[in-house]
PDB file of N, CA and C in Angstrom:
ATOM      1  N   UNK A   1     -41.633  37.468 137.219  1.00  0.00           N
ATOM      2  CA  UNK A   1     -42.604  37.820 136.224  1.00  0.00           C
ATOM      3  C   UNK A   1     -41.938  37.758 134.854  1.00  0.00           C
ATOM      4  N   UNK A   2     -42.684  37.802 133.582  1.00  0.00           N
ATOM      5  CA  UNK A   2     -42.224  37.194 132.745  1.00  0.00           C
ATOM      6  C   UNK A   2     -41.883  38.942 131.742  1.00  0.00           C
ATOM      7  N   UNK A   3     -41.814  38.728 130.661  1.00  0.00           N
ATOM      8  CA  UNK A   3     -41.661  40.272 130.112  1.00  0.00           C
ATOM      9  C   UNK A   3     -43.000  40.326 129.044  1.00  0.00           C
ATOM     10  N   UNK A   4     -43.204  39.192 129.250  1.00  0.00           N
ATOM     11  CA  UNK A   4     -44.763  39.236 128.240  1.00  0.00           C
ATOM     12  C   UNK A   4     -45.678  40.436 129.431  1.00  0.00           C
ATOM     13  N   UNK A   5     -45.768  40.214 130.870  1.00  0.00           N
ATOM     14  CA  UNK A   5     -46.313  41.206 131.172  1.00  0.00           C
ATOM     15  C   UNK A   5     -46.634  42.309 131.000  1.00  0.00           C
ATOM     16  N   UNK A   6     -47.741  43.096 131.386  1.00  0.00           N
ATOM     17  CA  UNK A   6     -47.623  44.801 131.066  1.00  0.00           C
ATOM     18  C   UNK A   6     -47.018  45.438 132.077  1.00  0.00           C
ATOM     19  N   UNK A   7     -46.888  46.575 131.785  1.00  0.00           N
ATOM     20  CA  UNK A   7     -45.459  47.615 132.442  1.00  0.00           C
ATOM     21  C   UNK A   7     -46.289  47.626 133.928  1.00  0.00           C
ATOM     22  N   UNK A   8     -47.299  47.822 134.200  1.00  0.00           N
ATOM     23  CA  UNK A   8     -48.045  48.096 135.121  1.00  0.00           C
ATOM     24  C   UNK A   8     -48.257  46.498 136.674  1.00  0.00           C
ATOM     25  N   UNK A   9     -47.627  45.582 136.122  1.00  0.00           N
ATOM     26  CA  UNK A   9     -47.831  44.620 136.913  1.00  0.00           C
ATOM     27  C   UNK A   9     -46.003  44.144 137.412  1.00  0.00           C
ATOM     28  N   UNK A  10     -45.074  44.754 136.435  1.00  0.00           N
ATOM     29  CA  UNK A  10     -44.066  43.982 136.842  1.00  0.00           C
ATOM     30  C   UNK A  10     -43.277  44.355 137.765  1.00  0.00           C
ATOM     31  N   UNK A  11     -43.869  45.712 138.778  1.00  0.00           N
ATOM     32  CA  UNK A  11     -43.353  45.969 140.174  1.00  0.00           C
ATOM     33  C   UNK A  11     -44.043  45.530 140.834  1.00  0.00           C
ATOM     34  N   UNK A  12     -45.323  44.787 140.733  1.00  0.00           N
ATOM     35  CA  UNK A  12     -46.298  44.624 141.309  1.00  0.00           C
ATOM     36  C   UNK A  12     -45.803  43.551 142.418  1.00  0.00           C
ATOM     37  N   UNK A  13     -46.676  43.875 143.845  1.00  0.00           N
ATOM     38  CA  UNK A  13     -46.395  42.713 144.694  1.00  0.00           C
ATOM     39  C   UNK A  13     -47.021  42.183 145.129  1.00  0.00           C
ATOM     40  N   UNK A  14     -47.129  40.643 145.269  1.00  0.00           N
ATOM     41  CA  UNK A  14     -48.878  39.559 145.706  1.00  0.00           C
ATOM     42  C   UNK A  14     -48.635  39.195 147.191  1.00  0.00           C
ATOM     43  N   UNK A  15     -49.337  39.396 147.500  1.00  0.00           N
ATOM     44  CA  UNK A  15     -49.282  39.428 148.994  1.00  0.00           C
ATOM     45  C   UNK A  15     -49.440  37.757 149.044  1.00  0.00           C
ATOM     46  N   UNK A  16     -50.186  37.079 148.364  1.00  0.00           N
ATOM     47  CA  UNK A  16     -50.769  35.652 148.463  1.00  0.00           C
ATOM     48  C   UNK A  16     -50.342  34.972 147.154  1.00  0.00           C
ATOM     49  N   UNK A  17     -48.729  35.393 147.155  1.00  0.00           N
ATOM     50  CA  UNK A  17     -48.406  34.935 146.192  1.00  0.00           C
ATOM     51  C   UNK A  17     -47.479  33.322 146.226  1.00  0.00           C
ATOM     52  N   UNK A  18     -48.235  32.807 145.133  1.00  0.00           N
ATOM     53  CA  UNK A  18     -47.764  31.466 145.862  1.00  0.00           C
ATOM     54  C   UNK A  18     -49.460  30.268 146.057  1.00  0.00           C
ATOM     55  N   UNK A  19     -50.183  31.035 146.441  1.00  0.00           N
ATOM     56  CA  UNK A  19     -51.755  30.797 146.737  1.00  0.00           C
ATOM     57  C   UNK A  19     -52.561  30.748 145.643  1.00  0.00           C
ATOM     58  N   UNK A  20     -53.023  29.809 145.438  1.00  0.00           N
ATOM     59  CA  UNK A  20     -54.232  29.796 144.244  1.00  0.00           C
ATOM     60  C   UNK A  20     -55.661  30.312 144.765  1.00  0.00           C
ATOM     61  N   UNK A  21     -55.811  30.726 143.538  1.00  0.00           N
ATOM     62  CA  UNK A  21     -57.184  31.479 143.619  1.00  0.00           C
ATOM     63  C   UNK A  21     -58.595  30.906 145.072  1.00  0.00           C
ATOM     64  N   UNK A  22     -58.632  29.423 143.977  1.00  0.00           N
ATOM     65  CA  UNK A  22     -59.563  28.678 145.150  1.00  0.00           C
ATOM     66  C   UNK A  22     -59.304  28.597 146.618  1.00  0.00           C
ATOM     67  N   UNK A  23     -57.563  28.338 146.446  1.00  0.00           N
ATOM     68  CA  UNK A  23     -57.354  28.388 148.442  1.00  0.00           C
ATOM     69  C   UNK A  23     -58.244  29.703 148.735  1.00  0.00           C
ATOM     70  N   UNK A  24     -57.771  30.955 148.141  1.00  0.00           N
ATOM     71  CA  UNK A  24     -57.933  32.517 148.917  1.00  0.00           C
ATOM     72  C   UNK A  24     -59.978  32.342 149.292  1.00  0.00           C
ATOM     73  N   UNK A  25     -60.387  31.639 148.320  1.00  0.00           N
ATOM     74  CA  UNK A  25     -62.303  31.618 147.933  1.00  0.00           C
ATOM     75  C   UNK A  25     -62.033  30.867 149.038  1.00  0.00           C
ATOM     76  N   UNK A  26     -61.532  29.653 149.531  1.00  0.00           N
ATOM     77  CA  UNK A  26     -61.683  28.832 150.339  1.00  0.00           C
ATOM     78  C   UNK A  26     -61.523  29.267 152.147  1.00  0.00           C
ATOM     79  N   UNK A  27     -60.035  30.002 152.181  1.00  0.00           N
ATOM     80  CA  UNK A  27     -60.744  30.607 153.368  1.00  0.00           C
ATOM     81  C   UNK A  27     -61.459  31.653 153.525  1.00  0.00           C
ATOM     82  N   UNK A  28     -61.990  32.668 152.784  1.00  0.00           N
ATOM     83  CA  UNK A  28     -63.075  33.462 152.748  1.00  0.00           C
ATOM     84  C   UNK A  28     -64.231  32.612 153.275  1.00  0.00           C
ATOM     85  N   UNK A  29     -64.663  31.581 152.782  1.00  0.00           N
ATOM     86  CA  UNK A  29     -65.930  30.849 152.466  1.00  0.00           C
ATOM     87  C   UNK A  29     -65.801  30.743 154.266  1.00  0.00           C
ATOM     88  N   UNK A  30     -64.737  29.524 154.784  1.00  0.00           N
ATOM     89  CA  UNK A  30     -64.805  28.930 155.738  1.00  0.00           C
ATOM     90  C   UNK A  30     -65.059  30.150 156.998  1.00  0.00           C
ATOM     91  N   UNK A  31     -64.509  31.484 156.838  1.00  0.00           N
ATOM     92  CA  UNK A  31     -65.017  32.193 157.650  1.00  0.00           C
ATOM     93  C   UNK A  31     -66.407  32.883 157.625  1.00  0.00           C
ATOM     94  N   UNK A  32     -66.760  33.343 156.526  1.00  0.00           N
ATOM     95  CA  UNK A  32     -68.248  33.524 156.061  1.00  0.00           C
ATOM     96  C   UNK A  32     -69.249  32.062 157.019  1.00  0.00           C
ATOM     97  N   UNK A  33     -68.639  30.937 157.065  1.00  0.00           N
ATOM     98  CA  UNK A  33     -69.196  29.579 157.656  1.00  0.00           C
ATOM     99  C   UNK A  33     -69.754  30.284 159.094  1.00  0.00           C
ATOM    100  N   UNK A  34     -68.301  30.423 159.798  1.00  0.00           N
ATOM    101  CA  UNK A  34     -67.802  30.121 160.979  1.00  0.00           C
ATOM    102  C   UNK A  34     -69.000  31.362 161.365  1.00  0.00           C
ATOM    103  N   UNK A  35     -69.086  32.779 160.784  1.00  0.00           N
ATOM    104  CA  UNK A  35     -69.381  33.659 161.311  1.00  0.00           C
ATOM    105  C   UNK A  35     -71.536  33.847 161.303  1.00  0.00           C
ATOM    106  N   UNK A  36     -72.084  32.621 160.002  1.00  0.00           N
ATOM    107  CA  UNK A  36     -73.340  32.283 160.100  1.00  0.00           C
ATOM    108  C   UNK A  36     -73.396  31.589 160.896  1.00  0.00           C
ATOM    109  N   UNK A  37     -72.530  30.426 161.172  1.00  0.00           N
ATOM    110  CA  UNK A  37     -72.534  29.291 162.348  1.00  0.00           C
ATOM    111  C   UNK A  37     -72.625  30.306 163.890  1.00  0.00           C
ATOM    112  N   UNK A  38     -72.042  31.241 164.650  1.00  0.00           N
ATOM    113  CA  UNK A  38     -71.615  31.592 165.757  1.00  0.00           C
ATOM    114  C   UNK A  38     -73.479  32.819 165.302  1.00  0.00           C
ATOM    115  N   UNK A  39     -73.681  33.158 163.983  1.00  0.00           N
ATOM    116  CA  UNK A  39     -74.948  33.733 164.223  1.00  0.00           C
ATOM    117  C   UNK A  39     -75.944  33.520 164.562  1.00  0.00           C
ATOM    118  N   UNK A  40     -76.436  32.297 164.096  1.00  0.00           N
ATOM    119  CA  UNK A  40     -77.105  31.029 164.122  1.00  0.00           C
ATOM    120  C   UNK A  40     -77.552  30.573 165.787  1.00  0.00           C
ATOM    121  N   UNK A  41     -75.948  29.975 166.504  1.00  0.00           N
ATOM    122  CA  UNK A  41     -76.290  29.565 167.835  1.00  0.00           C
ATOM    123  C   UNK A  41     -76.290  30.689 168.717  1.00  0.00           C
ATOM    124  N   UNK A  42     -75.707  31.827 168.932  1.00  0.00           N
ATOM    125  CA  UNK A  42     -75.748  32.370 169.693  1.00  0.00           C
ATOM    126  C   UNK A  42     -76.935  33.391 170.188  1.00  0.00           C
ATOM    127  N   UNK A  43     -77.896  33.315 169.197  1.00  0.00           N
ATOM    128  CA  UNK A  43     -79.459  33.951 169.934  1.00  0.00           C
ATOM    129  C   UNK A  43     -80.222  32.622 170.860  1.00  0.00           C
ATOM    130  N   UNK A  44     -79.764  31.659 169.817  1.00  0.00           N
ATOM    131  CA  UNK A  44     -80.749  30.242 170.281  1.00  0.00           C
ATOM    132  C   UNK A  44     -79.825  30.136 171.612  1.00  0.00           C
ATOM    133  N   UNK A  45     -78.513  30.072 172.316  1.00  0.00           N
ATOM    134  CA  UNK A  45     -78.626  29.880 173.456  1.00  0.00           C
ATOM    135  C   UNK A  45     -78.574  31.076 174.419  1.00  0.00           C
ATOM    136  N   UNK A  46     -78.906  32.307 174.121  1.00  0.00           N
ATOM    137  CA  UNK A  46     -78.865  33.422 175.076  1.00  0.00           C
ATOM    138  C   UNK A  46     -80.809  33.149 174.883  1.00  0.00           C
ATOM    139  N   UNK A  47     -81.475  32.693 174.020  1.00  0.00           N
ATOM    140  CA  UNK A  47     -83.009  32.225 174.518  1.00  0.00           C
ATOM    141  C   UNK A  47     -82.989  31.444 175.276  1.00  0.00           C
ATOM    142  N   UNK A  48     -82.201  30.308 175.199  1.00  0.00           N
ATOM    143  CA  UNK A  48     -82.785  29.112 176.326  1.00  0.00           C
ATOM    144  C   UNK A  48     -82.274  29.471 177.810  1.00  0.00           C
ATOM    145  N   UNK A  49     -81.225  29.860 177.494  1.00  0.00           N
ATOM    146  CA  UNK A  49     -80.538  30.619 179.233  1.00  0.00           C
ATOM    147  C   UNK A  49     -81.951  31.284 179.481  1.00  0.00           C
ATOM    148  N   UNK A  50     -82.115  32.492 178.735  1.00  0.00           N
ATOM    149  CA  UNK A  50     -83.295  33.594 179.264  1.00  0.00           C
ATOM    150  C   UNK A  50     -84.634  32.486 179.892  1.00  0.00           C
ATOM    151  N   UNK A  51     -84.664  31.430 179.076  1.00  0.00           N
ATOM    152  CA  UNK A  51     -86.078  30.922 179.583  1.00  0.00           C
ATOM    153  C   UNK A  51     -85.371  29.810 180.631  1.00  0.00           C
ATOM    154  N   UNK A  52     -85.295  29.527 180.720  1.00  0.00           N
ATOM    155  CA  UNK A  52     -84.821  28.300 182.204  1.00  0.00           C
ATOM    156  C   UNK A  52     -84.441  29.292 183.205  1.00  0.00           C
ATOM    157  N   UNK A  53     -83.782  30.801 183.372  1.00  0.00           N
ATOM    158  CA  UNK A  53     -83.437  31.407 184.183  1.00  0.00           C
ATOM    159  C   UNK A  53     -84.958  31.820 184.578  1.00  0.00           C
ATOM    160  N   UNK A  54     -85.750  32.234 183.954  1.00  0.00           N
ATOM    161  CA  UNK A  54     -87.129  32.636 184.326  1.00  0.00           C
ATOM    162  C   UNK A  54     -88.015  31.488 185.189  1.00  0.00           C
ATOM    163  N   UNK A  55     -87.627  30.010 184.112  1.00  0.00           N
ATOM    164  CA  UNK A  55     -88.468  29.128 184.666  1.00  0.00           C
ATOM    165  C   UNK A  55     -87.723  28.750 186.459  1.00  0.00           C
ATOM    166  N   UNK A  56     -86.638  28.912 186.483  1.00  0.00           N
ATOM    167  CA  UNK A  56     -86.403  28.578 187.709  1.00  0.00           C
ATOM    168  C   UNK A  56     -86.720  29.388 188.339  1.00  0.00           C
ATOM    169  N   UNK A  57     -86.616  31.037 188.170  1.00  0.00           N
ATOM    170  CA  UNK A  57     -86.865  32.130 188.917  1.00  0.00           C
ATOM    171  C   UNK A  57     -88.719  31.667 189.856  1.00  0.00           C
ATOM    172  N   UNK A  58     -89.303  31.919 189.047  1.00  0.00           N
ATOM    173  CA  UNK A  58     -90.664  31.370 189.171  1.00  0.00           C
ATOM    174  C   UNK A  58     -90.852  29.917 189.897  1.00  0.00           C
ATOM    175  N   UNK A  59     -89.965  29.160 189.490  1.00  0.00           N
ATOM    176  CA  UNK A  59     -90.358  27.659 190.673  1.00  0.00           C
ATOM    177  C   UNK A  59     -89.474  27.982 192.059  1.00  0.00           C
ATOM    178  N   UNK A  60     -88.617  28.714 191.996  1.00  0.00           N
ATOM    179  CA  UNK A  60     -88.049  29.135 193.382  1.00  0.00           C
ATOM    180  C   UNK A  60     -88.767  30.077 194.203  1.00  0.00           C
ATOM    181  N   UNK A  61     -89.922  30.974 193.500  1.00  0.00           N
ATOM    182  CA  UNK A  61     -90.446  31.825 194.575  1.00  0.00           C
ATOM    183  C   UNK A  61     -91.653  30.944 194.715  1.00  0.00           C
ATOM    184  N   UNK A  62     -91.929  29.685 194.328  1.00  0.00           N
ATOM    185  CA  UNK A  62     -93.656  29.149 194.933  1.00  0.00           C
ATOM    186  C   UNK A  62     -92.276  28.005 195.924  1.00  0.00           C
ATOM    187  N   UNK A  63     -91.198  27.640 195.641  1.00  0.00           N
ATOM    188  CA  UNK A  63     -90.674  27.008 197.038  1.00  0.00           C
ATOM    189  C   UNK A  63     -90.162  27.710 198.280  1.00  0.00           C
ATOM    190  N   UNK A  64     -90.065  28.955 197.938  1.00  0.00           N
ATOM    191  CA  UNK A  64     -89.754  29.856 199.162  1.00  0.00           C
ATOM    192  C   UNK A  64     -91.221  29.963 199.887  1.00  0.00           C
ATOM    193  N   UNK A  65     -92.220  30.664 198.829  1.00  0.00           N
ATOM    194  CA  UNK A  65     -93.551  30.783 199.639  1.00  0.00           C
ATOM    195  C   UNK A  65     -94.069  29.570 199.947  1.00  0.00           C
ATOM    196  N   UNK A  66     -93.691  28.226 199.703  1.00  0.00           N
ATOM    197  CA  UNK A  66     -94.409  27.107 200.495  1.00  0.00           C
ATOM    198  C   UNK A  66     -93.518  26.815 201.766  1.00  0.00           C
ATOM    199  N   UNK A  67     -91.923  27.038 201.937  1.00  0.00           N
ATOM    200  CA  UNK A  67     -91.821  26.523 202.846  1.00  0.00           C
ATOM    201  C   UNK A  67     -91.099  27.647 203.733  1.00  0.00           C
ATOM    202  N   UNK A  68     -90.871  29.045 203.558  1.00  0.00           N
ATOM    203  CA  UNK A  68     -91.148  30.112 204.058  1.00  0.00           C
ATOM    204  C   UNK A  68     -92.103  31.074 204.345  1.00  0.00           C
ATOM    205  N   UNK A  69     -92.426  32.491 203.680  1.00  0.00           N
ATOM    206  CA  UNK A  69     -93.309  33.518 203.647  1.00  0.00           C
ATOM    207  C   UNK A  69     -93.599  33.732 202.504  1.00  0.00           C
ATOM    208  N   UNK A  70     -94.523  34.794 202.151  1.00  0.00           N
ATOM    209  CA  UNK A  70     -94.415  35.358 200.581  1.00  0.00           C
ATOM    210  C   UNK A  70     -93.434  36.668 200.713  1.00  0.00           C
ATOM    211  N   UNK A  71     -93.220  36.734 202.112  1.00  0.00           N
ATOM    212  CA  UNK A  71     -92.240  38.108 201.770  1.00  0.00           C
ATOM    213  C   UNK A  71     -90.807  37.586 201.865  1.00  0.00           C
ATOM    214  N   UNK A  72     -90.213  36.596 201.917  1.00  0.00           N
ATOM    215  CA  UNK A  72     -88.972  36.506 201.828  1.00  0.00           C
ATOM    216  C   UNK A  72     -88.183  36.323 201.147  1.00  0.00           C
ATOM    217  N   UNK A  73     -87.009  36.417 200.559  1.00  0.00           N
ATOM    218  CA  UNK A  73     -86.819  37.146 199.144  1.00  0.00           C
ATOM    219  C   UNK A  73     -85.859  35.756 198.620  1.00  0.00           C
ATOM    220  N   UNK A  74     -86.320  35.586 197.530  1.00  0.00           N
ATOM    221  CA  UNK A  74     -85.503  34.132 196.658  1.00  0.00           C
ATOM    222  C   UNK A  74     -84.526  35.248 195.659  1.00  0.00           C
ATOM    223  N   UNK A  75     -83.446  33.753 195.806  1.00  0.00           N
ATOM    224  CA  UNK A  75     -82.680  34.336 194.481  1.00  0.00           C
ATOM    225  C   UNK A  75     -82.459  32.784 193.808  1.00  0.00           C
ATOM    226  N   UNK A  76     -82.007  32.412 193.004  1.00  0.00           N
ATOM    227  CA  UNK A  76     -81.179  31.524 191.904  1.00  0.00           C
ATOM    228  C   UNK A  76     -80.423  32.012 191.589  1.00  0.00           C
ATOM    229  N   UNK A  77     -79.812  30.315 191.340  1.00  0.00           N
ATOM    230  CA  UNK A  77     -78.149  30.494 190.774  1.00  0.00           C
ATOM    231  C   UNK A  77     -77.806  29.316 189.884  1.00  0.00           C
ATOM    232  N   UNK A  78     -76.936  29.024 189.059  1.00  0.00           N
ATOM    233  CA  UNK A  78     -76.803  27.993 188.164  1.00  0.00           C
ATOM    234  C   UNK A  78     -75.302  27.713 188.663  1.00  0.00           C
ATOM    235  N   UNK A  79     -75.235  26.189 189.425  1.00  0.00           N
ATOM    236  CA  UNK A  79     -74.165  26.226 189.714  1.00  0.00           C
ATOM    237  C   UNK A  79     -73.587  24.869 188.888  1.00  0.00           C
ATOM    238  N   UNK A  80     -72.309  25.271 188.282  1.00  0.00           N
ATOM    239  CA  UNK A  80     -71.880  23.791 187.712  1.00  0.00           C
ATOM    240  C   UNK A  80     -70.814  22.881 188.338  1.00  0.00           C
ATOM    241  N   UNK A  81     -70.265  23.795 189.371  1.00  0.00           N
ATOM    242  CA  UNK A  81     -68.730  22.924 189.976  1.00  0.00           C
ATOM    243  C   UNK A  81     -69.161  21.932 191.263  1.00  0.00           C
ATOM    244  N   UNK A  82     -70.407  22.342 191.726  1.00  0.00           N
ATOM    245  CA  UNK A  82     -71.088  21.933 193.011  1.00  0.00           C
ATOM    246  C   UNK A  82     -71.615  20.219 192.813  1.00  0.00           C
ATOM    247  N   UNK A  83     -70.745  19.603 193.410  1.00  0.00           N
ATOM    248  CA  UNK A  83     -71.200  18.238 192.944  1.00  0.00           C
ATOM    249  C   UNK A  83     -72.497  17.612 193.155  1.00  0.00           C
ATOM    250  N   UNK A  84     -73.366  18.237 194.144  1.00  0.00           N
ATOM    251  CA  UNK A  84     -74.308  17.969 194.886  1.00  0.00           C
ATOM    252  C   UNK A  84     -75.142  18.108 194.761  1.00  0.00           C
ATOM    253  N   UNK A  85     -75.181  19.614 194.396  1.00  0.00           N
ATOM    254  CA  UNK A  85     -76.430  20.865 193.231  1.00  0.00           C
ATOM    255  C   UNK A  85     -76.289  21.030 192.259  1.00  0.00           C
ATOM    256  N   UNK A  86     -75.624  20.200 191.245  1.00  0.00           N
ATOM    257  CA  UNK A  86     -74.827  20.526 189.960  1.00  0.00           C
ATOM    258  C   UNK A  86     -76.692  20.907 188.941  1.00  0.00           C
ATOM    259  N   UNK A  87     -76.612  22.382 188.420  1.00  0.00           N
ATOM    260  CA  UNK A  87     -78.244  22.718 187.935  1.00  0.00           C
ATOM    261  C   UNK A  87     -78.377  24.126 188.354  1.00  0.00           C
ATOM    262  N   UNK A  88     -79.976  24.573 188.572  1.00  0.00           N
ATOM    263  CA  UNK A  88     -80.484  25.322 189.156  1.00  0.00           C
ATOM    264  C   UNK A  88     -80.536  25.330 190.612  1.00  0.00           C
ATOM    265  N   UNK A  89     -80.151  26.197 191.524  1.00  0.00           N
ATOM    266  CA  UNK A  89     -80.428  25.831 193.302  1.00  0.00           C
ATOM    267  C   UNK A  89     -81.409  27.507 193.540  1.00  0.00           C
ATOM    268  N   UNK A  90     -82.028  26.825 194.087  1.00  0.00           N
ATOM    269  CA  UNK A  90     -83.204  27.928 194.974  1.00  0.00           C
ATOM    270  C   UNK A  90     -82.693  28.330 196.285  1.00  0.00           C
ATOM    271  N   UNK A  91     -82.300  29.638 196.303  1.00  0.00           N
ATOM    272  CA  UNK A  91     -82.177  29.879 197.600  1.00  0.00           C
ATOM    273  C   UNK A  91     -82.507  31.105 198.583  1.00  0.00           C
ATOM    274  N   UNK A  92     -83.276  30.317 199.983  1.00  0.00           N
ATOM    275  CA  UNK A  92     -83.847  31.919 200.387  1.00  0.00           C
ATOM    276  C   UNK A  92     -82.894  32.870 201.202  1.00  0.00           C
ATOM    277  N   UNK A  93     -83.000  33.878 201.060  1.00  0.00           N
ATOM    278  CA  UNK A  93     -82.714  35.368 201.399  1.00  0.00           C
ATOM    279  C   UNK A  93     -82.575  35.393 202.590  1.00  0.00           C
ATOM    280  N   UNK A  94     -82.077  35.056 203.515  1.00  0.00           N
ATOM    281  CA  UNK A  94     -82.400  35.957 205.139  1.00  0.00           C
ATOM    282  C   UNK A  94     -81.161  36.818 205.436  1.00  0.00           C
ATOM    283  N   UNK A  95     -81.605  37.021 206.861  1.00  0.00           N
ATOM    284  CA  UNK A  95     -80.692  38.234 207.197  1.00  0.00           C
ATOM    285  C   UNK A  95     -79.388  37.304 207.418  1.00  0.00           C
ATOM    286  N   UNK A  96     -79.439  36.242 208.243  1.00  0.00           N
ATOM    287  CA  UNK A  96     -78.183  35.518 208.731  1.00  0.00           C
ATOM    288  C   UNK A  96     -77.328  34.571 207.407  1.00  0.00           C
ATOM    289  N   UNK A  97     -78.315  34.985 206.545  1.00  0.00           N
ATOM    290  CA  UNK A  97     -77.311  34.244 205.090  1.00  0.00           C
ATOM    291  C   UNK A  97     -78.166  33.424 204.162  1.00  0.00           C
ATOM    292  N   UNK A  98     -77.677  33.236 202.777  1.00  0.00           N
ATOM    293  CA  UNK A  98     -79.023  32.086 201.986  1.00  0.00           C
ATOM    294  C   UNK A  98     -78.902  31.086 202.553  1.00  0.00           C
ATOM    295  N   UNK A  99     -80.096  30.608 202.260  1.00  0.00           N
ATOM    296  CA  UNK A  99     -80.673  29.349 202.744  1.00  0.00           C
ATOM    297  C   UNK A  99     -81.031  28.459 201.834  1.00  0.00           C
ATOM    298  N   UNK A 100     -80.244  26.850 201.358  1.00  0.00           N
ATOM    299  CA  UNK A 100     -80.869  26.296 200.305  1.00  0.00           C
ATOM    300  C   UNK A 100     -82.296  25.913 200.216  1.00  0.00           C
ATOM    301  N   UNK A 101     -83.198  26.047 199.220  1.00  0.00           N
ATOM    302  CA  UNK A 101     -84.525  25.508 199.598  1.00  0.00           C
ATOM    303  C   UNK A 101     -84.516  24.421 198.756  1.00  0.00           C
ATOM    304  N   UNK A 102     -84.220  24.492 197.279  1.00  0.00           N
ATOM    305  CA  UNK A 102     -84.773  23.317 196.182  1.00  0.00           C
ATOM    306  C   UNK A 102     -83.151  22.957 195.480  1.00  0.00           C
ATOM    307  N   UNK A 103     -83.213  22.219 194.851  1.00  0.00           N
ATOM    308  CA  UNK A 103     -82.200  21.715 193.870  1.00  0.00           C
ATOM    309  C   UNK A 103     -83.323  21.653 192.550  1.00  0.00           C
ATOM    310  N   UNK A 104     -82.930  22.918 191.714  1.00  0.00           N
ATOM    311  CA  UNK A 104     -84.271  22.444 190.403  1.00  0.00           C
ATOM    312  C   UNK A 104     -83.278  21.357 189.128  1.00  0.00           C
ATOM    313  N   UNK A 105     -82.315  21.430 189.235  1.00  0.00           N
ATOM    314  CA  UNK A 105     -81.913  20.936 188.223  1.00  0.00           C
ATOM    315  C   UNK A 105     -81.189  21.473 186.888  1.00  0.00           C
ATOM    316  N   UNK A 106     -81.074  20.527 185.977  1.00  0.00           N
ATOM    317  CA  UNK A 106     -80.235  21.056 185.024  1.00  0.00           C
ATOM    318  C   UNK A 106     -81.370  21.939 184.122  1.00  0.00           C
ATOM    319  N   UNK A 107     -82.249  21.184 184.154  1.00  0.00           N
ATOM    320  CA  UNK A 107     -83.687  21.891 183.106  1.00  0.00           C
ATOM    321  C   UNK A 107     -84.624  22.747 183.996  1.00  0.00           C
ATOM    322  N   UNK A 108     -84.709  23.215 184.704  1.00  0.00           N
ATOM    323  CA  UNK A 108     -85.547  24.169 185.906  1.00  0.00           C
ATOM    324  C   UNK A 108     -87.224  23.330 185.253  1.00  0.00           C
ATOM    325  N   UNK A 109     -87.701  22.908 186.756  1.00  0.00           N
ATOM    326  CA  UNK A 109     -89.366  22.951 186.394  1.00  0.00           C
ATOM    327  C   UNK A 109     -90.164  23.171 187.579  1.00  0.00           C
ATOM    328  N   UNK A 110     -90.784  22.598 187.997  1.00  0.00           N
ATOM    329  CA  UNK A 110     -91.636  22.583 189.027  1.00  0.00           C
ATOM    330  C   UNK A 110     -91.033  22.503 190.171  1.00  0.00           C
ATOM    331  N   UNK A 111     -90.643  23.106 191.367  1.00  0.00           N
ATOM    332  CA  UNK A 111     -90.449  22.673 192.635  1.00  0.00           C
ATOM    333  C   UNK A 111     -90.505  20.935 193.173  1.00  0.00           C
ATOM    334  N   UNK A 112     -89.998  20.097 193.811  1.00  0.00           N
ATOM    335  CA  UNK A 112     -90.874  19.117 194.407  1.00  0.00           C
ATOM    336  C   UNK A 112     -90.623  19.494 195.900  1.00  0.00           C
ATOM    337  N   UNK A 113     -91.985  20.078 196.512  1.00  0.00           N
ATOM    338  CA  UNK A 113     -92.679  20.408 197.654  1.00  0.00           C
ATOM    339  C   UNK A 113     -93.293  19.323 198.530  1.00  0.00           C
ATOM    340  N   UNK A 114     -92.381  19.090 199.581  1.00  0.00           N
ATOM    341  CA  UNK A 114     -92.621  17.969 200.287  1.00  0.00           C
ATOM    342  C   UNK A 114     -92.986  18.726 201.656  1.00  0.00           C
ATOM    343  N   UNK A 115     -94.304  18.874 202.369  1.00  0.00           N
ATOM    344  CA  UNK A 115     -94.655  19.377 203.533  1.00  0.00           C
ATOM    345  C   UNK A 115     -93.642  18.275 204.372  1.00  0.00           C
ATOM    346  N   UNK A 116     -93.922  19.340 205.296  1.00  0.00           N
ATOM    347  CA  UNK A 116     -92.355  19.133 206.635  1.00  0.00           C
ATOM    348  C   UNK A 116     -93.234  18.405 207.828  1.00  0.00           C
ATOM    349  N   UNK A 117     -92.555  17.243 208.183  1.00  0.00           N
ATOM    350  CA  UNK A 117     -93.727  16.505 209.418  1.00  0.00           C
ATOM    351  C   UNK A 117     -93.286  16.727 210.718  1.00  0.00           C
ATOM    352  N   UNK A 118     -94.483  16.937 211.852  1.00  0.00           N
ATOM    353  CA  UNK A 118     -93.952  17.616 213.283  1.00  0.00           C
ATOM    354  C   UNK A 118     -93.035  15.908 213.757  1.00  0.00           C
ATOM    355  N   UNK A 119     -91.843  15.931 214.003  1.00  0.00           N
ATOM    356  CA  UNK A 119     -91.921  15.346 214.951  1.00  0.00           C
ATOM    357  C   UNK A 119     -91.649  14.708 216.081  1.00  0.00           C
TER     358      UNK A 119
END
């Protein structure tokens, strides 16, 4: 520090010293970003989870009641490692263990309900 200073600054110590003004505005800003950005997406995808978990919920109990009972109990699951079911999978409830019924997919919609032939 120089001696032109006042008495009051020349013990003084800058933590960000070395740093210009704009850097310090600059990462302020970029976190102010980061923290509207993470505000922003994170309702919009805890909505779309909430609604595809519903919509599958609902197309898994009209594929249980078409190709089971109405009393037998569905659950869903979103599986991503499953190469086979990679999506939504419908599956019914019994006593001896689930039972796959549907593969809904990555977007859950309608069941496809194919009656079962005697034969």
């Amino acid at each position: 520090m120089d001696d032109d200073d006042p008495i009051e600054l020349r013990g003084a110590v800058d933590d960000d010293a070395g740093l210009p003004a704009w850097e310090r505005r600059r990462r302020v800003m970029r976190w102010v970003a980061l923290i509207a950005l993470i505000g922003m997406l994170l309702p919009t995808a805890v909505g779309t989870y909430s609604i595809a978990r519903t919509t599958a919920e609902q197309s898994c109990r009209l594929a249980v009641d078409f190709y089971a009972n109405e009393r037998t109990p569905s659950r869903v699951a979103f599986e991503l490692l499953s190469p086979e079911a990679m999506g939504w999978t419908c599956y019914a409830v019994t006593p001896s263990g689930d039972v796959l019924v549907a593969l809904l997919g990555l977007i859950p919609g309608a069941p496809r309900l194919v009656p079962r032939t005697l034969s």
